[in-house]
Protein backbone atom coordinates (compact mmCIF):
# COMPACT_ATOMS: atom_id res chain seq x y z
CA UNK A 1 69.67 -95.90 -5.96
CA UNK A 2 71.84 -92.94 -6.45
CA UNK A 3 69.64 -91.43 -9.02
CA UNK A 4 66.64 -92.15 -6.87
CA UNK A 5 68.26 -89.95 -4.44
CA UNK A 6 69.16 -86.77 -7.02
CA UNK A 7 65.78 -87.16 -8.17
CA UNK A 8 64.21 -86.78 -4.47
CA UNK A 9 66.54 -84.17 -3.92
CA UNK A 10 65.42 -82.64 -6.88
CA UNK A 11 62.16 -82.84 -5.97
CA UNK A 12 62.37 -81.29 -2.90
CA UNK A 13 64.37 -78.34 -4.14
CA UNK A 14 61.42 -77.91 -6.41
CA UNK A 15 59.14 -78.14 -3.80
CA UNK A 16 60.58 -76.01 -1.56
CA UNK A 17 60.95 -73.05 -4.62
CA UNK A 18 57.24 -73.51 -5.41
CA UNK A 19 56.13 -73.26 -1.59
CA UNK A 20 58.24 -70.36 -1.51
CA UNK A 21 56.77 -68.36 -4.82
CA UNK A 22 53.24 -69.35 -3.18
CA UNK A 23 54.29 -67.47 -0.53
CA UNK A 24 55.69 -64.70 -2.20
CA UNK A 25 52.37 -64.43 -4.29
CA UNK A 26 50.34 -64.11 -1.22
CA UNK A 27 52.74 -61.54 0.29
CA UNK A 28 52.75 -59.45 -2.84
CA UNK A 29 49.13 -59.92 -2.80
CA UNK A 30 48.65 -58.51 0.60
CA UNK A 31 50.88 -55.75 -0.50
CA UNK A 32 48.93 -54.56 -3.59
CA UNK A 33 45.97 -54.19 -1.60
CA UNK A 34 48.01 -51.72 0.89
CA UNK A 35 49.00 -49.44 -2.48
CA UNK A 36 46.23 -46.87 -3.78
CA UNK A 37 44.68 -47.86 -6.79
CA UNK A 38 45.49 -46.33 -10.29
CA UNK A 39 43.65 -46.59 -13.41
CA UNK A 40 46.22 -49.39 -14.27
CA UNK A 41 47.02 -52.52 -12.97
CA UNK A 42 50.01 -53.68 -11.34
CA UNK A 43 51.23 -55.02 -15.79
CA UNK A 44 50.58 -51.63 -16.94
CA UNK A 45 46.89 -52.75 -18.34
CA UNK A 46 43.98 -50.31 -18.11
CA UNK A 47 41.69 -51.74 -15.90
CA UNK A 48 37.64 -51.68 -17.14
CA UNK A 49 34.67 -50.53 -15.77
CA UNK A 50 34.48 -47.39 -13.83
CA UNK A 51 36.47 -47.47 -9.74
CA UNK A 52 33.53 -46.48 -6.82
CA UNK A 53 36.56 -43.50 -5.82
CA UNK A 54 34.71 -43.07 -2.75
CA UNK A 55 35.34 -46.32 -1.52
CA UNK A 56 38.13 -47.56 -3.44
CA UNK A 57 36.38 -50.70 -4.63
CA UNK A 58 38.04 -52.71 -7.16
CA UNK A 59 36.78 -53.77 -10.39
CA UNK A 60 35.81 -56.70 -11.99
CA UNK A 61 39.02 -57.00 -14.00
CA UNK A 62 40.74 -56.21 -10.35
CA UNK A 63 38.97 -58.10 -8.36
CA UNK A 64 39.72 -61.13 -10.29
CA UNK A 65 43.31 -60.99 -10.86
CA UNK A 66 43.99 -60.55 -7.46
CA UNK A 67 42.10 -63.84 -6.77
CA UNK A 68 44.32 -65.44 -9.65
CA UNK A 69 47.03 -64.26 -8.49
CA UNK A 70 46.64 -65.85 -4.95
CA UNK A 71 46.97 -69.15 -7.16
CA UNK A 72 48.24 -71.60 -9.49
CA UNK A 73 45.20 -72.09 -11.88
CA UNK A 74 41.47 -70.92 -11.56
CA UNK A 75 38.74 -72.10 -12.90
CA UNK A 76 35.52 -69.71 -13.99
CA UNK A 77 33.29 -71.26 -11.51
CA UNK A 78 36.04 -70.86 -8.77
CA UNK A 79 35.64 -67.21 -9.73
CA UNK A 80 31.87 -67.09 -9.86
CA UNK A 81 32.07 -68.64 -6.67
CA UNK A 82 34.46 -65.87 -4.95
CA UNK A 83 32.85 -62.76 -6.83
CA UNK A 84 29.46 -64.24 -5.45
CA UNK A 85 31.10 -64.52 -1.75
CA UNK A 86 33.91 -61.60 -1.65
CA UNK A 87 31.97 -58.68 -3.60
CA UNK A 88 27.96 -59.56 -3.94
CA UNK A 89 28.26 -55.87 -6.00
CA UNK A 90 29.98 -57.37 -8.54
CA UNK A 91 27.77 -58.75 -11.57
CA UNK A 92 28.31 -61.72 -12.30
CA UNK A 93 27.67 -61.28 -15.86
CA UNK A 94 30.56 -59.40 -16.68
CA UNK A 95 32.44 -62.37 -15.67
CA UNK A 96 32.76 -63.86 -19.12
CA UNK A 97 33.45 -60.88 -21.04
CA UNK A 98 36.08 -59.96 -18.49
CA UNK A 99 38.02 -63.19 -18.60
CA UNK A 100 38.09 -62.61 -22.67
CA UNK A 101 39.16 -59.16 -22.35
CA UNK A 102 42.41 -60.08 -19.91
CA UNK A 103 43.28 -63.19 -21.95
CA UNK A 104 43.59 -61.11 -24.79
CA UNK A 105 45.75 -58.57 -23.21
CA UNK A 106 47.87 -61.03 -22.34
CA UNK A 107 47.46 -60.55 -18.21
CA UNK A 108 45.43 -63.67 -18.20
CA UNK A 109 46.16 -67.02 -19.84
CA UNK A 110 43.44 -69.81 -21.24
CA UNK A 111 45.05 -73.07 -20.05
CA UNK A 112 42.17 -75.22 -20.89
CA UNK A 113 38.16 -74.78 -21.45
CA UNK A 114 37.21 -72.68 -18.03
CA UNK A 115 40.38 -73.01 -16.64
CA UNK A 116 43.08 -69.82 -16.31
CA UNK A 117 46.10 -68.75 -14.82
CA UNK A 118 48.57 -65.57 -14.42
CA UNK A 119 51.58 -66.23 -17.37
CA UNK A 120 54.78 -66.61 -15.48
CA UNK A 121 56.49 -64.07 -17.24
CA UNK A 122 53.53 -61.50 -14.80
CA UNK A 123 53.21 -63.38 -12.12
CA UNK A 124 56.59 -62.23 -10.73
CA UNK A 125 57.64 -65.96 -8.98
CA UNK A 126 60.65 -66.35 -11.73
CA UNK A 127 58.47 -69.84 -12.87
């Protein structure tokens, strides 16, 4: 019974950290889009494709680690899905090549087949 009880405390510590690094990822999020833009992202990566300066658009390679950022694990069709929604001026196409490029930087991380997520050691949470 006792170790029942350390083990639903345990839990709920857990629970309560990952809420809170949710959290913090959002805030952070919300933050990033409050900076100016550089020709690097917030790891030090250069980001691809060319910035619409006028308007301060993100890119591709922008665009779509802010969305993974804002969560635990995407999956490519999550990010079709929210490039076709969020930024229509986006092609789609470059999706693929995009998702290759930031894996092998190391800014993105291939969990399974279609299926990503930010490496803890980036996505500033401590996990």
């Amino acid at each position: 019974m006792r170790a029942e009880q350390e083990v639903a405390f345990a839990r709920s510590l857990f629970e309560s950290a990952d809420t809170r690094a949710e959290i913090s990822q959002r805030v952070a999020l919300e933050a990033e889009e409050l900076l100016p833009h550089t020709d690097q992202d917030q790891t030090g990566t250069p980001t691809s494709g060319k910035r619409a300066q006028e308007g301060g658009a993100r890119t591709l390679g922008e665009e779509l680690l802010a969305f993974a950022r804002a969560r635990r694990r995407i999956t490519r069709t999550e990010i079709v899905e929210h490039l076709s929604s969020a930024r229509p001026d986006i092609k789609i196409t470059g999706v693929g090549p995009e998702l290759t490029r930031l894996t092998r930087a190391g800014v993105l991380l291939r969990v399974s087949h279609g299926t990503y997520a930010i490496p803890s050691s980036t996505r500033g949470d401590g996990a």
